[in-house]
C-alpha atoms as a PDB file:
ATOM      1  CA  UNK A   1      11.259 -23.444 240.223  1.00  0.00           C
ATOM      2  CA  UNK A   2       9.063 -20.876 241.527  1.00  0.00           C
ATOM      3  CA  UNK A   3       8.105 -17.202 239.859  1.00  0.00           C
ATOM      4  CA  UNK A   4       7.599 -13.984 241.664  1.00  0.00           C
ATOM      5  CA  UNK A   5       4.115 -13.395 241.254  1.00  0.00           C
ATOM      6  CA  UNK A   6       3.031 -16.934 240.679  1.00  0.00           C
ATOM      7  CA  UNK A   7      -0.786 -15.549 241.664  1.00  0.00           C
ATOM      8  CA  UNK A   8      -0.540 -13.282 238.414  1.00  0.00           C
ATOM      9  CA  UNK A   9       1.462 -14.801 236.045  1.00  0.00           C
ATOM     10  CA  UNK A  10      -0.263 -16.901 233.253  1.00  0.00           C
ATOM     11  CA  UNK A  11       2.707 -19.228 232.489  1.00  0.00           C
ATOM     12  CA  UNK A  12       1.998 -20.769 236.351  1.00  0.00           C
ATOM     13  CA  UNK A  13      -0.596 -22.971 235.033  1.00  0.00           C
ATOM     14  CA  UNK A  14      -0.461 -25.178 232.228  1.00  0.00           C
ATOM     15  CA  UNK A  15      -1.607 -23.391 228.834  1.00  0.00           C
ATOM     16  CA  UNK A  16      -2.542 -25.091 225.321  1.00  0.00           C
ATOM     17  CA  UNK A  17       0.360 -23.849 223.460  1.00  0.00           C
ATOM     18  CA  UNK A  18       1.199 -24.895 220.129  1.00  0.00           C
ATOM     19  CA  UNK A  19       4.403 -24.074 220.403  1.00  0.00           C
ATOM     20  CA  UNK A  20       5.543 -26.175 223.686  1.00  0.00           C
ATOM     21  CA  UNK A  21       6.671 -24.754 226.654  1.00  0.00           C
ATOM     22  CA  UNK A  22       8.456 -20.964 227.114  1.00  0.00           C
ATOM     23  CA  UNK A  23      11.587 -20.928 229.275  1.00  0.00           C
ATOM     24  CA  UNK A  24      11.487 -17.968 230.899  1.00  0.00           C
ATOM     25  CA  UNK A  25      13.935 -15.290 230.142  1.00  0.00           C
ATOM     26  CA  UNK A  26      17.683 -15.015 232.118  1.00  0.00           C
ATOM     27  CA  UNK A  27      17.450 -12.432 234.434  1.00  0.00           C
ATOM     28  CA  UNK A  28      13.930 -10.693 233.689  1.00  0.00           C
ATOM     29  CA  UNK A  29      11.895  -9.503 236.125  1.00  0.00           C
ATOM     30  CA  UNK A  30       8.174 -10.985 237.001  1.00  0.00           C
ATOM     31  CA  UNK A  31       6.507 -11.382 234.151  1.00  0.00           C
ATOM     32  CA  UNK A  32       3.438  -9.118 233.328  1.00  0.00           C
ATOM     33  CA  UNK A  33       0.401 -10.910 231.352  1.00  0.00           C
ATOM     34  CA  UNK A  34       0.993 -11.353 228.158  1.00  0.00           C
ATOM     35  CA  UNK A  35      -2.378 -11.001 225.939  1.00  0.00           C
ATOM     36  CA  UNK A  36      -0.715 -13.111 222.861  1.00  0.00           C
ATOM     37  CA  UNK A  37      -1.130 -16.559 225.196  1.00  0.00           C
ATOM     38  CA  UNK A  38      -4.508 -15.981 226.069  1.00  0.00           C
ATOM     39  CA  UNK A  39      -4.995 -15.514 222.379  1.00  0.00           C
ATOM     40  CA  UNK A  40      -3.503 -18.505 220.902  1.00  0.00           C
ATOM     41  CA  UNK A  41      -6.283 -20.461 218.907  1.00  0.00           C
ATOM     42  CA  UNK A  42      -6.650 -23.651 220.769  1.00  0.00           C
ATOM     43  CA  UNK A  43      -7.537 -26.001 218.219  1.00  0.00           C
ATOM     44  CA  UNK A  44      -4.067 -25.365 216.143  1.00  0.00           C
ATOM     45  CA  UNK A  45      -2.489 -29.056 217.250  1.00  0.00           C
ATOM     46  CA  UNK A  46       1.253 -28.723 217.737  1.00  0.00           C
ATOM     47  CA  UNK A  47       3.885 -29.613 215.176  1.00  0.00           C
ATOM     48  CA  UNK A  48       6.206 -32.723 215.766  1.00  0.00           C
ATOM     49  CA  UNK A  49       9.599 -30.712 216.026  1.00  0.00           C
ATOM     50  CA  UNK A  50       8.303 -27.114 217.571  1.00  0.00           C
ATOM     51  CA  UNK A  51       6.472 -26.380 214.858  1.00  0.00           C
ATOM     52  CA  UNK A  52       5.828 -23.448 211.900  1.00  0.00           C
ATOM     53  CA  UNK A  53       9.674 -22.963 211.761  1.00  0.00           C
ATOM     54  CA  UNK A  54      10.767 -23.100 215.387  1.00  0.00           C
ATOM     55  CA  UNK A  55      13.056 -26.112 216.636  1.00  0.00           C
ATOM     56  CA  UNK A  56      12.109 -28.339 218.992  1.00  0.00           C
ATOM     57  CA  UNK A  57      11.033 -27.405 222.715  1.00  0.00           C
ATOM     58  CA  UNK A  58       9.661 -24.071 221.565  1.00  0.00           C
ATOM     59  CA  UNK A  59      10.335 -20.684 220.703  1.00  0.00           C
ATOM     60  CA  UNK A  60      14.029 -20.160 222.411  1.00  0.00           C
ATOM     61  CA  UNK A  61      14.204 -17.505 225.233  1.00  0.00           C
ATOM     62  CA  UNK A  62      16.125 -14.224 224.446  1.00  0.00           C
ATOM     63  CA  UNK A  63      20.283 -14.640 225.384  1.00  0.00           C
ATOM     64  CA  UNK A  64      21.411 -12.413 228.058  1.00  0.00           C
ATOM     65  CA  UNK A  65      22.034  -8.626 227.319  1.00  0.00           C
ATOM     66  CA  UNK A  66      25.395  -7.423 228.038  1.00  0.00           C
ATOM     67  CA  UNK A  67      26.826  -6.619 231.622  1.00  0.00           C
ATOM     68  CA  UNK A  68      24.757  -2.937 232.797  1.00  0.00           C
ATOM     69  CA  UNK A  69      22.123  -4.080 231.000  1.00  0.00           C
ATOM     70  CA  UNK A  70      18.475  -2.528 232.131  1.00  0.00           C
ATOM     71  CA  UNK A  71      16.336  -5.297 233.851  1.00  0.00           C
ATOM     72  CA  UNK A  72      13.301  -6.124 231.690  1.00  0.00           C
ATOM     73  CA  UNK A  73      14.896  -6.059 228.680  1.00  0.00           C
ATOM     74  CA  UNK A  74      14.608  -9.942 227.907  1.00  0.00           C
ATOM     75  CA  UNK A  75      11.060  -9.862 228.637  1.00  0.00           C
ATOM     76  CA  UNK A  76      10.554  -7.150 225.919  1.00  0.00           C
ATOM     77  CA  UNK A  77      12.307  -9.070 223.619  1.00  0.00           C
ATOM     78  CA  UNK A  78      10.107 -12.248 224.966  1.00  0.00           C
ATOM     79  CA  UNK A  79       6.910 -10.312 224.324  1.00  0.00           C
ATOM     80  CA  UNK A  80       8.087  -9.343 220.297  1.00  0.00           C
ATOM     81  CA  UNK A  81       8.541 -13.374 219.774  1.00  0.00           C
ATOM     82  CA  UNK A  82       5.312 -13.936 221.182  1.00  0.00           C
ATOM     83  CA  UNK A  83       3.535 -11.335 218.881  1.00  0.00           C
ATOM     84  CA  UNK A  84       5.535 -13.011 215.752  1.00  0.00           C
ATOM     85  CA  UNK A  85       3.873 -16.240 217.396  1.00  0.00           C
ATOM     86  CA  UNK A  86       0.482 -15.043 217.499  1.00  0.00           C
ATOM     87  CA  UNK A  87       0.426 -13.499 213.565  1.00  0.00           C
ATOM     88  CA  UNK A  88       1.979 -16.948 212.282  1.00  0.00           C
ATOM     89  CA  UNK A  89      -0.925 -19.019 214.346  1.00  0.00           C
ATOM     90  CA  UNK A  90      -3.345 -16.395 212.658  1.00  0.00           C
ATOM     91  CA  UNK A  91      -1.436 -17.028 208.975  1.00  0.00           C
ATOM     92  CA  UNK A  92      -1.965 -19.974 209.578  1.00  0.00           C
ATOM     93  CA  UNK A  93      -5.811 -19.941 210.430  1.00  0.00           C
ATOM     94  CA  UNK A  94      -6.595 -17.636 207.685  1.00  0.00           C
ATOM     95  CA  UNK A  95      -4.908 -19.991 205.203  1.00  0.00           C
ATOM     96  CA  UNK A  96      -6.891 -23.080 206.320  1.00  0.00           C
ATOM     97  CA  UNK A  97     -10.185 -21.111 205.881  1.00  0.00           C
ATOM     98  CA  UNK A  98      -9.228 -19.786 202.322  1.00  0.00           C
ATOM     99  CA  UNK A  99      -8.600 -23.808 201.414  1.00  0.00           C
ATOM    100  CA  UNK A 100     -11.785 -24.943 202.992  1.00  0.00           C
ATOM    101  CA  UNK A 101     -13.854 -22.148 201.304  1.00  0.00           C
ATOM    102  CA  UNK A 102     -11.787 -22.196 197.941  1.00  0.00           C
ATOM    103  CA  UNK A 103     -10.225 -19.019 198.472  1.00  0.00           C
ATOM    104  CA  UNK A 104      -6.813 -20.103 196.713  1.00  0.00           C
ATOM    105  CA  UNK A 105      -8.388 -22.473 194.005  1.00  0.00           C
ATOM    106  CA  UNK A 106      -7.606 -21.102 190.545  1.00  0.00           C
ATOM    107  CA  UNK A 107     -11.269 -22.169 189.628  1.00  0.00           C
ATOM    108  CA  UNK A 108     -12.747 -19.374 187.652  1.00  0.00           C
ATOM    109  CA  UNK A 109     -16.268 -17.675 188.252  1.00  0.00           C
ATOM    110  CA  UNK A 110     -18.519 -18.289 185.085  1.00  0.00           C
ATOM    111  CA  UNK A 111     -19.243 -16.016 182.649  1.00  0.00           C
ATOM    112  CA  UNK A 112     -23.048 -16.504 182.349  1.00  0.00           C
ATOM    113  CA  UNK A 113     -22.847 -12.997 180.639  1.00  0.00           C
ATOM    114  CA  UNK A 114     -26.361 -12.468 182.320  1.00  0.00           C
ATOM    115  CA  UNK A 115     -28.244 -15.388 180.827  1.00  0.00           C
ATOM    116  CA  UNK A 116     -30.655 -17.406 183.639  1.00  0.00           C
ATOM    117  CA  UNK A 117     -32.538 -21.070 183.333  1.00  0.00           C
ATOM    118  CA  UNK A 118     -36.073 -21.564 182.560  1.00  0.00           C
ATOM    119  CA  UNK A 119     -37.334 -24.679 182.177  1.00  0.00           C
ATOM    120  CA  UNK A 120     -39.745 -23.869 179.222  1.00  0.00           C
ATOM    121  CA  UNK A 121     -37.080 -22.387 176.482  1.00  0.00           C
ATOM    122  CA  UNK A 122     -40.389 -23.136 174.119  1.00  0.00           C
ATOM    123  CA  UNK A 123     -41.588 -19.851 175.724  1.00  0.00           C
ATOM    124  CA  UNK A 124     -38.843 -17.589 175.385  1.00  0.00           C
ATOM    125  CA  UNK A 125     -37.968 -18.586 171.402  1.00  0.00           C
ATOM    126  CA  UNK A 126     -38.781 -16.264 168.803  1.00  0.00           C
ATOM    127  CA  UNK A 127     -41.203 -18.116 166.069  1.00  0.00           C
ATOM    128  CA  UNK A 128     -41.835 -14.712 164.210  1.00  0.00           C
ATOM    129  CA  UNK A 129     -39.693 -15.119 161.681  1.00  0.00           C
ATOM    130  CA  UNK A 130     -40.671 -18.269 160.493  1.00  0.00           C
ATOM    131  CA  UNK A 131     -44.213 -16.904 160.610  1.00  0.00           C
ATOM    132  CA  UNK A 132     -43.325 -13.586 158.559  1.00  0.00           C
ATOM    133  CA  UNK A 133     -41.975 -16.495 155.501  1.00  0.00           C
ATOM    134  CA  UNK A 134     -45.858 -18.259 155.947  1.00  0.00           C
ATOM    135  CA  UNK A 135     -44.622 -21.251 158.251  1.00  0.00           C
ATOM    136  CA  UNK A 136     -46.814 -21.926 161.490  1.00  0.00           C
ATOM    137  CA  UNK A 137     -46.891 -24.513 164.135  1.00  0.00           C
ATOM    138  CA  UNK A 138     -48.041 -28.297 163.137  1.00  0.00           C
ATOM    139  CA  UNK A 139     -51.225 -29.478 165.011  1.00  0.00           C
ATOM    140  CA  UNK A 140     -50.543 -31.346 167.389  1.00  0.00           C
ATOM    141  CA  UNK A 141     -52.402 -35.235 166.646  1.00  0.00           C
ATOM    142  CA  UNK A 142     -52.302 -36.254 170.519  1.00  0.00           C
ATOM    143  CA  UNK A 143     -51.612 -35.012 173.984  1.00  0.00           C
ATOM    144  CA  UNK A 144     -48.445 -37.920 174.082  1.00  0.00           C
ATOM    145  CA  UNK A 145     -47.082 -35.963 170.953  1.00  0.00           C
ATOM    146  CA  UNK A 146     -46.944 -32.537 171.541  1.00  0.00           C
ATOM    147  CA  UNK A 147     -46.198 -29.246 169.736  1.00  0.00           C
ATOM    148  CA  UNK A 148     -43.605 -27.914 170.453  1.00  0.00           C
ATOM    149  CA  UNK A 149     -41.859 -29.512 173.197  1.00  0.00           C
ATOM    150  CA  UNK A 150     -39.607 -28.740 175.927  1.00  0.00           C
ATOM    151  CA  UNK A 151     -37.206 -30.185 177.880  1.00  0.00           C
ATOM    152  CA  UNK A 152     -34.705 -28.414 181.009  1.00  0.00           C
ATOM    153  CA  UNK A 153     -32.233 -29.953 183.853  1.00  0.00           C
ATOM    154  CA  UNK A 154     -30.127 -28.160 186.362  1.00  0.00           C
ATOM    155  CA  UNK A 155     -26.873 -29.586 187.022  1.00  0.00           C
ATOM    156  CA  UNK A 156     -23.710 -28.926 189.191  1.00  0.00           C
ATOM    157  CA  UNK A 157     -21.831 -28.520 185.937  1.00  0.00           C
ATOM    158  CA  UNK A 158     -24.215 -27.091 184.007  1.00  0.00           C
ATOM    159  CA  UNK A 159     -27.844 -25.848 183.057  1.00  0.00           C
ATOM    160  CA  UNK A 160     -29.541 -27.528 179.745  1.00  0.00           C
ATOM    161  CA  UNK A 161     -32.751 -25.874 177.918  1.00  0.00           C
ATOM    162  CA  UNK A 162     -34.488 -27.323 174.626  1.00  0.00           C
ATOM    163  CA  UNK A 163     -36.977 -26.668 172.612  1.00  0.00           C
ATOM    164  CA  UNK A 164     -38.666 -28.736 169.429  1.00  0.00           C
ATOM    165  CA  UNK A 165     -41.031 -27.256 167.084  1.00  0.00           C
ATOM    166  CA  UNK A 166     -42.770 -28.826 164.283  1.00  0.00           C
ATOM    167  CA  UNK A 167     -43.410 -26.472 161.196  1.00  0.00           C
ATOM    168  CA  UNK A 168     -45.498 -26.631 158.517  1.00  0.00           C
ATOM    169  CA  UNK A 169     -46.318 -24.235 155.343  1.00  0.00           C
ATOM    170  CA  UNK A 170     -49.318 -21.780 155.731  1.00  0.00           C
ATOM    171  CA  UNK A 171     -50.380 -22.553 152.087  1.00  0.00           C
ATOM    172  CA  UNK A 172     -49.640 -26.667 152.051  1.00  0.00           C
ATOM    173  CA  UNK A 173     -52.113 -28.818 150.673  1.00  0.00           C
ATOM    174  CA  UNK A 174     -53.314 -31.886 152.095  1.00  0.00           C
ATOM    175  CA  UNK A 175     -51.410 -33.833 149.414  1.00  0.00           C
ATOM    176  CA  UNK A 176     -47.893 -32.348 149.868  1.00  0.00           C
ATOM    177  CA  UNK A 177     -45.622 -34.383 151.881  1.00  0.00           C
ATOM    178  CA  UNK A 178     -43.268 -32.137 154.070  1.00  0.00           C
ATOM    179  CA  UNK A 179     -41.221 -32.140 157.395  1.00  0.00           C
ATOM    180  CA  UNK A 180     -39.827 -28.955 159.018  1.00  0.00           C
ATOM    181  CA  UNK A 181     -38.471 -29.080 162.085  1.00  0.00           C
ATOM    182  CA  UNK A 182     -36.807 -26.219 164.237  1.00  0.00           C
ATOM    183  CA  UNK A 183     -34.848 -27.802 167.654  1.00  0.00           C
ATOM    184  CA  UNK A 184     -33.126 -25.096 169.857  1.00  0.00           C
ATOM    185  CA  UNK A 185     -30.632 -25.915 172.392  1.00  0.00           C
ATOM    186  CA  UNK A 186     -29.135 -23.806 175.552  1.00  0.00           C
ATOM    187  CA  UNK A 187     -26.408 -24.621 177.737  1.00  0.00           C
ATOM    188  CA  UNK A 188     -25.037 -22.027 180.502  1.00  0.00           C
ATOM    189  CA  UNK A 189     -21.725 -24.073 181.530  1.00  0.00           C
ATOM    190  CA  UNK A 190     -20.589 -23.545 185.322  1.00  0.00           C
ATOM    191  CA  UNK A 191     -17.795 -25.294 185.772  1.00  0.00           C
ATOM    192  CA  UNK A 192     -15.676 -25.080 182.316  1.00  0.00           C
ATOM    193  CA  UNK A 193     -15.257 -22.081 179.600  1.00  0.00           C
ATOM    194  CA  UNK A 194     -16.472 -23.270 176.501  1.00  0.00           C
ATOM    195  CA  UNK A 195     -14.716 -20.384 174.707  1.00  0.00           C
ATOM    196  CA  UNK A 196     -11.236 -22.887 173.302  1.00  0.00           C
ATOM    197  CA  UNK A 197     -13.219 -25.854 171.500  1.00  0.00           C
ATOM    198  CA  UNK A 198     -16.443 -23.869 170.758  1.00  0.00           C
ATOM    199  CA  UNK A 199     -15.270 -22.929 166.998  1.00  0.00           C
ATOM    200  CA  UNK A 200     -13.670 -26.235 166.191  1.00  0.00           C
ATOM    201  CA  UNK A 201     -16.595 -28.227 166.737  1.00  0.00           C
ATOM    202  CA  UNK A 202     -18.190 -26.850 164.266  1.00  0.00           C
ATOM    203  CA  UNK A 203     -15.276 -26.280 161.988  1.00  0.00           C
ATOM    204  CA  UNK A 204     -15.632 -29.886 162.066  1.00  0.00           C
ATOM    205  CA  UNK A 205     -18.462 -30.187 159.969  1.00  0.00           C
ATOM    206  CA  UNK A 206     -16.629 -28.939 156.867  1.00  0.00           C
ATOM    207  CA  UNK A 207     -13.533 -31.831 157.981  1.00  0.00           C
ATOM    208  CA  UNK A 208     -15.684 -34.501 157.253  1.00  0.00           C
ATOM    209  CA  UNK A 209     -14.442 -36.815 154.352  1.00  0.00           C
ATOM    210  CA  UNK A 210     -16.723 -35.810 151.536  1.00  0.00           C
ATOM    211  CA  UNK A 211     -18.411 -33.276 153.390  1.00  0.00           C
ATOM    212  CA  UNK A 212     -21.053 -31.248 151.891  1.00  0.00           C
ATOM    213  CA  UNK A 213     -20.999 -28.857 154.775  1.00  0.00           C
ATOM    214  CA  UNK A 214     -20.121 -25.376 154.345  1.00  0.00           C
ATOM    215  CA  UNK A 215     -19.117 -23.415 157.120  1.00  0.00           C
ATOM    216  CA  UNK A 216     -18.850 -20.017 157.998  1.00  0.00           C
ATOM    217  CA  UNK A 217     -18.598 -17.143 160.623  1.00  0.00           C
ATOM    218  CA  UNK A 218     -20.991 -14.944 161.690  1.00  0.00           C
ATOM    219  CA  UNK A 219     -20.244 -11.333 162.939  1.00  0.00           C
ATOM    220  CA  UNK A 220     -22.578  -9.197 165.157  1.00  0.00           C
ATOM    221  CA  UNK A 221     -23.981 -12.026 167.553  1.00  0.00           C
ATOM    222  CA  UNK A 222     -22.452 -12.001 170.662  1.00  0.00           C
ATOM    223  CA  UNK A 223     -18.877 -13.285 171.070  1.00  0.00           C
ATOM    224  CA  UNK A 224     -18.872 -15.337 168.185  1.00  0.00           C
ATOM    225  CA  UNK A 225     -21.198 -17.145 166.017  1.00  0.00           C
ATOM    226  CA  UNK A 226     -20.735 -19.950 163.383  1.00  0.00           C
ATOM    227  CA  UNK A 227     -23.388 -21.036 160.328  1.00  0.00           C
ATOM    228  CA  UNK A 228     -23.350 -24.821 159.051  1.00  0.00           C
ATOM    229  CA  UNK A 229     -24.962 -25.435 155.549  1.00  0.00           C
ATOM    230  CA  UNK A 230     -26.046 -28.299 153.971  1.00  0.00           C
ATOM    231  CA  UNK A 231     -28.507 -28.405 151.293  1.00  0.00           C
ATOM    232  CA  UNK A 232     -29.351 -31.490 148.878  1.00  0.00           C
ATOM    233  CA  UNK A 233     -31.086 -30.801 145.755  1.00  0.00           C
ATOM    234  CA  UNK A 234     -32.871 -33.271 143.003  1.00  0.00           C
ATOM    235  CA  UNK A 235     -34.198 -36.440 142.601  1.00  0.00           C
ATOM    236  CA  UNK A 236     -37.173 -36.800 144.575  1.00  0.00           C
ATOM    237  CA  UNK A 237     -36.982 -34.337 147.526  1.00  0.00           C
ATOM    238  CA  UNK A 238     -35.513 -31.205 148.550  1.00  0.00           C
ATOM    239  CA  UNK A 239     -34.214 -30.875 151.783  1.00  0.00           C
ATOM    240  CA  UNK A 240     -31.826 -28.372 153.679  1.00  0.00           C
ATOM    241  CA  UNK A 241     -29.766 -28.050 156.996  1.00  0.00           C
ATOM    242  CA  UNK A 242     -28.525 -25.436 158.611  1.00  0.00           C
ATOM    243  CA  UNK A 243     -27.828 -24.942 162.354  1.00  0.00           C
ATOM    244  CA  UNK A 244     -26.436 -21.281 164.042  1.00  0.00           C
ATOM    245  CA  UNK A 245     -24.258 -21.259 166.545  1.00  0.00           C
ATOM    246  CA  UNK A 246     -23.910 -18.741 169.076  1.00  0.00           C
ATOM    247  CA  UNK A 247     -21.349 -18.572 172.357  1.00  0.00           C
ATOM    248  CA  UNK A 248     -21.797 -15.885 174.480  1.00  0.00           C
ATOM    249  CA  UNK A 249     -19.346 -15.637 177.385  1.00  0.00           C
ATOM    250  CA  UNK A 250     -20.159 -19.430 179.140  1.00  0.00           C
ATOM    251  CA  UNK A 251     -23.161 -19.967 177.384  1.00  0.00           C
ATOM    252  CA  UNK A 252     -23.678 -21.564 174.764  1.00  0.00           C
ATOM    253  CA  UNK A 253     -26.993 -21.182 171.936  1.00  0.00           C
ATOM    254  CA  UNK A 254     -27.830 -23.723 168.784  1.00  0.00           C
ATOM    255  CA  UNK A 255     -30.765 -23.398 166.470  1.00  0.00           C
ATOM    256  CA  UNK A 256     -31.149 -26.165 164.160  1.00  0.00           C
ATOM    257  CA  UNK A 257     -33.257 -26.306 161.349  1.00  0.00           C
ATOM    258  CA  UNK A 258     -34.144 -29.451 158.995  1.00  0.00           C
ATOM    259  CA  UNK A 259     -36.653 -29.437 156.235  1.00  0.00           C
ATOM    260  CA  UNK A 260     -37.597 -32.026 153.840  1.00  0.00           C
ATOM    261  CA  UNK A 261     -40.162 -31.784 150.742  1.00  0.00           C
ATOM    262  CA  UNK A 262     -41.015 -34.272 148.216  1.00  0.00           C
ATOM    263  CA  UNK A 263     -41.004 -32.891 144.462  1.00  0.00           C
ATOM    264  CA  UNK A 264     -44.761 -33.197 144.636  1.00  0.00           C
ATOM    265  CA  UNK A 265     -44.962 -30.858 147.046  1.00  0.00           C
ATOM    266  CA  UNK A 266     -46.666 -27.599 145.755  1.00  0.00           C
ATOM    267  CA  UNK A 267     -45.370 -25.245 148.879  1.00  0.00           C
ATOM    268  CA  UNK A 268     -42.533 -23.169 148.241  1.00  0.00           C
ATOM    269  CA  UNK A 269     -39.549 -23.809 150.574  1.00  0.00           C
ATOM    270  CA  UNK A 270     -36.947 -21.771 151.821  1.00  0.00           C
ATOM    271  CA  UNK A 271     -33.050 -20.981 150.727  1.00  0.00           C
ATOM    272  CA  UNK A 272     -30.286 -21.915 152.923  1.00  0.00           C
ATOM    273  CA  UNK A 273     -29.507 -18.217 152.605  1.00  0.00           C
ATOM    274  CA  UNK A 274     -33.252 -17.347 153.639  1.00  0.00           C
ATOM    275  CA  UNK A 275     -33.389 -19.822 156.647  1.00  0.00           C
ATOM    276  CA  UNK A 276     -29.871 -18.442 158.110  1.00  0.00           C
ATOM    277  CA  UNK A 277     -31.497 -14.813 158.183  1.00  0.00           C
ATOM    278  CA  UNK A 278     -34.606 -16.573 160.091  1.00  0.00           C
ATOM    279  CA  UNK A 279     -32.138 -18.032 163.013  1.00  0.00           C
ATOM    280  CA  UNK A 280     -30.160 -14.863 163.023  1.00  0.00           C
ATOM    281  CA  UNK A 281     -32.673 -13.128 163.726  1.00  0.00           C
ATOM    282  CA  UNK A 282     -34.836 -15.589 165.960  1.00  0.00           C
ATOM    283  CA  UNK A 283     -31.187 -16.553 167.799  1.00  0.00           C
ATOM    284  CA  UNK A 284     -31.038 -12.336 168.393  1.00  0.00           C
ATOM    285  CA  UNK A 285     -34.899 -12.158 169.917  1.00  0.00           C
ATOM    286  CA  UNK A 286     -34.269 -15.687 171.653  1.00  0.00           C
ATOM    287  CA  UNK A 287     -31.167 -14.645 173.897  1.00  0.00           C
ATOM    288  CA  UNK A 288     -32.610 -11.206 174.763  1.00  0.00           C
ATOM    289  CA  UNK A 289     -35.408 -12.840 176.620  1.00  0.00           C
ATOM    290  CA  UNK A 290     -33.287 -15.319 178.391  1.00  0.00           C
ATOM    291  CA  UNK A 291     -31.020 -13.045 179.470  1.00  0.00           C
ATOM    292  CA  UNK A 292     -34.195 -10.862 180.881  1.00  0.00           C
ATOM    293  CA  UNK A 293     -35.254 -14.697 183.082  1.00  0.00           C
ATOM    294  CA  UNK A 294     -32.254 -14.690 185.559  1.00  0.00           C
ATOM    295  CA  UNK A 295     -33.702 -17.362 187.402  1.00  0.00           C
ATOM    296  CA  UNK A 296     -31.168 -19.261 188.551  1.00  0.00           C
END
């Protein structure tokens, strides 16, 4: 059937219409140009059954008005289904992009709490105060086994810094027979809070069947801090162990520190007590430079 104004009117010709074909309304005058079909995103396929709610065949026209009824009427109706169209092809749109772009996924933002990567964390750790109790660096004997070394990778899940330091007495002779090492370890995690299993695995320590690990918490660094002692006196050697760790927001910090001295030895070594102050307050001098790289 032919419309009045078939020249003008933009349901003539076949449109892309998600919705499938319009009847056009009882008793309504020539329809004007409606902006909403020229509007319609074209890629939005169309949905076995109508589609987005509607039944099948479309969005139904208008019924009649009652007798008297001004002429027109329908197509104003018409015209307020169309805009309801429009927004839910729009809804629709917008949700798609939010999916693609992770706009809905409950995936939270890390907490880096300001701390960047370097890829030299040898650089950025605090040595003075191990030098302040008379340590300083061991010579290195080659180029294949240097002092102190440092290791970084950049992952999609995470960012990993390390640095190993050989130590050595100021005052040891060249008969004592000691080992001190200092390893430091950074982690800025991306994808997954390390906030619910951070104090357990090192509560762990102290779990141990005959452990000889004490364990404790330590307030004032950050958003929470844990010290693990071990210490073995007698025999031949003295040795100790004692690694600080610190979790602030999504990263994580540890300091470890192992020594080792034969009772021959004629250099005085540390206190568990004395070596926990050291990290403290390296671990403190440490994260304020890394959270001054911010080179990620």
């Amino acid at each position: 059937m032919s419309i009045s104004g078939e020249q003008n009117n933009p349901y003539a010709q076949p449109q892309a219409n998600p919705y499938g074909p319009v009847p056009a309304p009882q008793n309504a005058a020539a329809p004007q140009q409606n902006p909403y079909a020229q509007q319609l995103p074209q890629q939005v396929p169309p949905v076995p059954g109508g589609g987005y709610g509607y039944p099948a065949g479309g969005i139904p026209s208008p019924p009649p008005g009652p007798p008297g009824a001004r002429e027109g009427a329908g197509r104003g109706k018409a015209g307020w289904l169309w805009a309801i169209g429009g927004a839910v092809a729009a809804s629709a749109i917008w949700a798609s992009v939010l999916f693609a772009t992770g706009g809905f996924s409950g995936e939270a933002d890390p907490d880096l709490a300001g701390y960047g990567y370097t890829d030299d964390l040898c650089a950025n750790t605090s040595l003075t105060p191990f030098e302040n109790a008379h340590f300083k660096i061991k010579a290195s004997t080659s180029a294949k086994d240097a002092n102190p070394q440092h290791t970084g990778a950049r992952q999609n899940t995470m960012d990993t810094m390390s640095c190993n330091v050989s130590l050595e007495p100021q005052n040891a002779g060249s008969s004592d027979y000691s080992s001190t090492w200092m390893y430091s370890t950074v982690t800025l995690h991306k994808k997954s809070d390390p906030a619910p299993e951070f104090a357990d695995s090192y509560r762990s320590y102290e779990k141990q069947e005959a452990s000889r690990y004490t364990v404790e918490a330590v307030p004032g660094i950050a958003d929470e801090a844990y010290l693990v002692t071990r210490q073995d006196t007698g025999g031949n050697s003295d040795s100790s162990y004692v690694i600080l760790a610190v979790r602030d927001g999504w990263m994580t910090f540890q300091s470890t520190w192992s020594s080792y001295a034969s009772s021959s030895s004629t250099a005085k070594q540390p206190t568990p007590s004395e070596v926990a102050t050291m990290l403290k307050t390296s671990a403190t001098e440490t994260l304020k430079r890394l959270q001054g790289t911010r080179s990620r």
